[in-house]
Each structure stands twice: as structure tokens, then as C-alpha cells.
Protein backbone atom coordinates (compact mmCIF):
# COMPACT_ATOMS: atom_id res chain seq x y z
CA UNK A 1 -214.69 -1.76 53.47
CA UNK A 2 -215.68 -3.28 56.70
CA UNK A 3 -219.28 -3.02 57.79
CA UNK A 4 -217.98 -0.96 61.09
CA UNK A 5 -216.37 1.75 58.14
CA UNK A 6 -219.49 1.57 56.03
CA UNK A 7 -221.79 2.41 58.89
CA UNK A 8 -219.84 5.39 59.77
CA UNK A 9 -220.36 6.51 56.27
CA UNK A 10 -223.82 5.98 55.95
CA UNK A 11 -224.69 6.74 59.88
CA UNK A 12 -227.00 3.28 59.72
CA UNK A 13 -225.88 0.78 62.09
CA UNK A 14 -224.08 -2.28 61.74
CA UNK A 15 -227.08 -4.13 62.76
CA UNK A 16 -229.31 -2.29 60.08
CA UNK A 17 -226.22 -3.42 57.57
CA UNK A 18 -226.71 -7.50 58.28
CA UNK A 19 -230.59 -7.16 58.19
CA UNK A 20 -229.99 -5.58 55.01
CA UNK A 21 -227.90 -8.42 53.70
CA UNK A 22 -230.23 -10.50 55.43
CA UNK A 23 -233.03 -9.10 53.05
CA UNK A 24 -231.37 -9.35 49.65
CA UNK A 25 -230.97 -5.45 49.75
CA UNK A 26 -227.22 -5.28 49.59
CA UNK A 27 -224.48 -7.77 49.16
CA UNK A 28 -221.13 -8.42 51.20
CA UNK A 29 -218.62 -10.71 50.62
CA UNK A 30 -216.80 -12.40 53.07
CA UNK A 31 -213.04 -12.71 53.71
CA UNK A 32 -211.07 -15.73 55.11
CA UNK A 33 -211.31 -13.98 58.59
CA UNK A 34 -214.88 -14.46 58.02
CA UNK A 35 -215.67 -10.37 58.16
CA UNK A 36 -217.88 -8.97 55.58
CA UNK A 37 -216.13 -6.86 53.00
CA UNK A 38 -218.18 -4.39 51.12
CA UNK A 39 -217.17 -2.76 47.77
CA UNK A 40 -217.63 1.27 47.47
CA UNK A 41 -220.97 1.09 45.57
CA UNK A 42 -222.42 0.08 49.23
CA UNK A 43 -222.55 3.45 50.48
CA UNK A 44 -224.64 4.29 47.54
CA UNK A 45 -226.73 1.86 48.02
CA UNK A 46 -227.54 2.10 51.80
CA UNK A 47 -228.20 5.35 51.24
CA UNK A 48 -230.56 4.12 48.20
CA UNK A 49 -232.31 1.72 51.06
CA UNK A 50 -232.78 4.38 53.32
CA UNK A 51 -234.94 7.10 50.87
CA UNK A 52 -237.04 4.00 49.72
CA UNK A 53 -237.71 3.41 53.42
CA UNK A 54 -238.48 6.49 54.47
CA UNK A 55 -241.05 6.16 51.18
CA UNK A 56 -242.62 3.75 53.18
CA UNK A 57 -241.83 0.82 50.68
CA UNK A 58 -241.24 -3.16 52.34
CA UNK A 59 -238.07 -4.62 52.06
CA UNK A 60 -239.88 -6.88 49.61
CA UNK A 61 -240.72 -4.42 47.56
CA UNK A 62 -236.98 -2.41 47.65
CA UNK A 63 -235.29 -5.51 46.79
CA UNK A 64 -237.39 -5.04 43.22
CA UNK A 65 -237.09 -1.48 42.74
CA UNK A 66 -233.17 -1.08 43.97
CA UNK A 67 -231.79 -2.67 41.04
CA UNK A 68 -233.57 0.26 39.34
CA UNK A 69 -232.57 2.92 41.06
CA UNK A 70 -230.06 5.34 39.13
CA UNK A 71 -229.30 7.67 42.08
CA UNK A 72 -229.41 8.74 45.82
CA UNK A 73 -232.66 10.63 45.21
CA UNK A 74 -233.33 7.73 43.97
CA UNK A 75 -234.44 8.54 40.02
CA UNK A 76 -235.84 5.24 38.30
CA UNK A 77 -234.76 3.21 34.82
CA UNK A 78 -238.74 2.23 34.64
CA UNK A 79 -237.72 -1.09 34.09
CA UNK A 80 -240.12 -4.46 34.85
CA UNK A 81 -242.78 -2.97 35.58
CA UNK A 82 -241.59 -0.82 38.39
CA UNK A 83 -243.92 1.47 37.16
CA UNK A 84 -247.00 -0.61 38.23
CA UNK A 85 -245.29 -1.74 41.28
CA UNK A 86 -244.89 1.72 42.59
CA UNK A 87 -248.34 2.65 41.79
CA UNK A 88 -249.80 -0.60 43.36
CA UNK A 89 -247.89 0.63 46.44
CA UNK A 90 -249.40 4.16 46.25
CA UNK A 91 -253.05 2.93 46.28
CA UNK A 92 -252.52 0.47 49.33
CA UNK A 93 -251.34 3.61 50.87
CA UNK A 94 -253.80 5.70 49.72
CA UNK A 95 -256.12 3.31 51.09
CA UNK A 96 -254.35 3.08 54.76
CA UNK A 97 -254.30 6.74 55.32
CA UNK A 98 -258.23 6.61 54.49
CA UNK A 99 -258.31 4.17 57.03
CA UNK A 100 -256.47 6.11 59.44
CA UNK A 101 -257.86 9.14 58.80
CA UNK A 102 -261.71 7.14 60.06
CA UNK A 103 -259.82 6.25 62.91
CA UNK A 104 -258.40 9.88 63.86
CA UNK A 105 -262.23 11.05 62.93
CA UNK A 106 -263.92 8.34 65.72
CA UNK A 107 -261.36 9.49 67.95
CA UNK A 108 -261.60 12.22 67.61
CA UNK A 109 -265.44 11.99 67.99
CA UNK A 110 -264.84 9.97 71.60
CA UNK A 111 -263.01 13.25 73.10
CA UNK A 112 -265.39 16.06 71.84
CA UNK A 113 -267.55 17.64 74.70
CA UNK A 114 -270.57 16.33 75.53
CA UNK A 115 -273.64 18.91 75.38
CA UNK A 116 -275.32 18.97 78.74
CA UNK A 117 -278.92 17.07 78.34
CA UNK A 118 -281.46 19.53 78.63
């Protein structure tokens, strides 16, 4: 399918689709017009990109967790240490929501009433 067809199916825009290909995250051939031609399994897979996205994970990391992926949701083959890599992602999150949640706290602090000096 052409990448106009296989952003209609996946509602992710043709734009999204090169920088995709751009990051190793899904693979296009091209034909001697020089359009890229994706096989079925891309829809799949886009939509594969997207739930690890929303997850928060790089591109970096996605490109060594898609291979995998079994399904949509997605559910994981643990292979090569996916395991680890997943839960080295969940502490550096861990530890930016701590951070974040410091910086909502001084904020937070900043806009509280002042008490009126006595």
C-alpha cells in the first residue's frame, strides 16, 4: 500500500510515516516510480509505534522493543533483555515525575497567599 492508504488506516500522517522509516521503526520499500510501498503488516505496526509512544518510550528505545511486540496492545516475547530495558525505562520515569512533582510543589509554594505580617 501507498503511504497516503496506510495513513488513512492508521489516522497517523504521512509525515509521522517517513519519520518513522526515518527511525528504523518501520520499513518501506520503494517502487521504480520511486513511491514507498508498504506490505499489510504496516498497519500493525504503526499502530504498535503509536501505544509504545503514548508509553512514553524514545524512538531509540521502540526500535528494540518492536521486534518484540506480539500484538496491538502490544503483549511482549521477553526476548534480549527487553525485560531490563523496560524496567530501566520505568525508573528514569519514576525519577522525572519525582522531579516534576518538586517542581509542581515550589510552584505551587510561589502562588500560595501570603499571611499579612503582624
Amino acid at each position: 500500500m501507498l503511504i497516503g492508504e496506510l495513513s488513512r488506516r492508521t489516522g497517523v500522517s504521512p509525515r509521522l510515516l517517513r519519520y518513522y522509516e526515518e527511525q528504523g521503526l518501520l520499513q518501506a520499500e520503494r517502487g521504480s516510480n520511486g513511491y514507498r510501498r508498504y506490505g499489510q503488516d504496516a498497519v500493525l505496526t504503526v499502530r504498535k509505534i503509536r501505544v509504545l509512544l503514548d508509553a512514553g518510550l524514545s524512538s531509540e528505545v521502540i526500535r528494540q522493543v518492536l521486534p518484540c511486540t506480539l500484538s496491538e496492545q502490544p503483549n511482549f516475547d521477553w526476548c534480549a533483555d527487553i525485560r531490563d530495558l523496560l524496567d530501566r525505562e520505568l525508573t528514569a520515569l519514576s525519577a522525572r515525575i519525582e522531579g516534576l512533582q518538586r517542581n509542581h510543589d515550589a510552584l505551587t509554594g510561589f502562588l500560595a497567599p501570603a499571611t499579612p505580617a503582624e
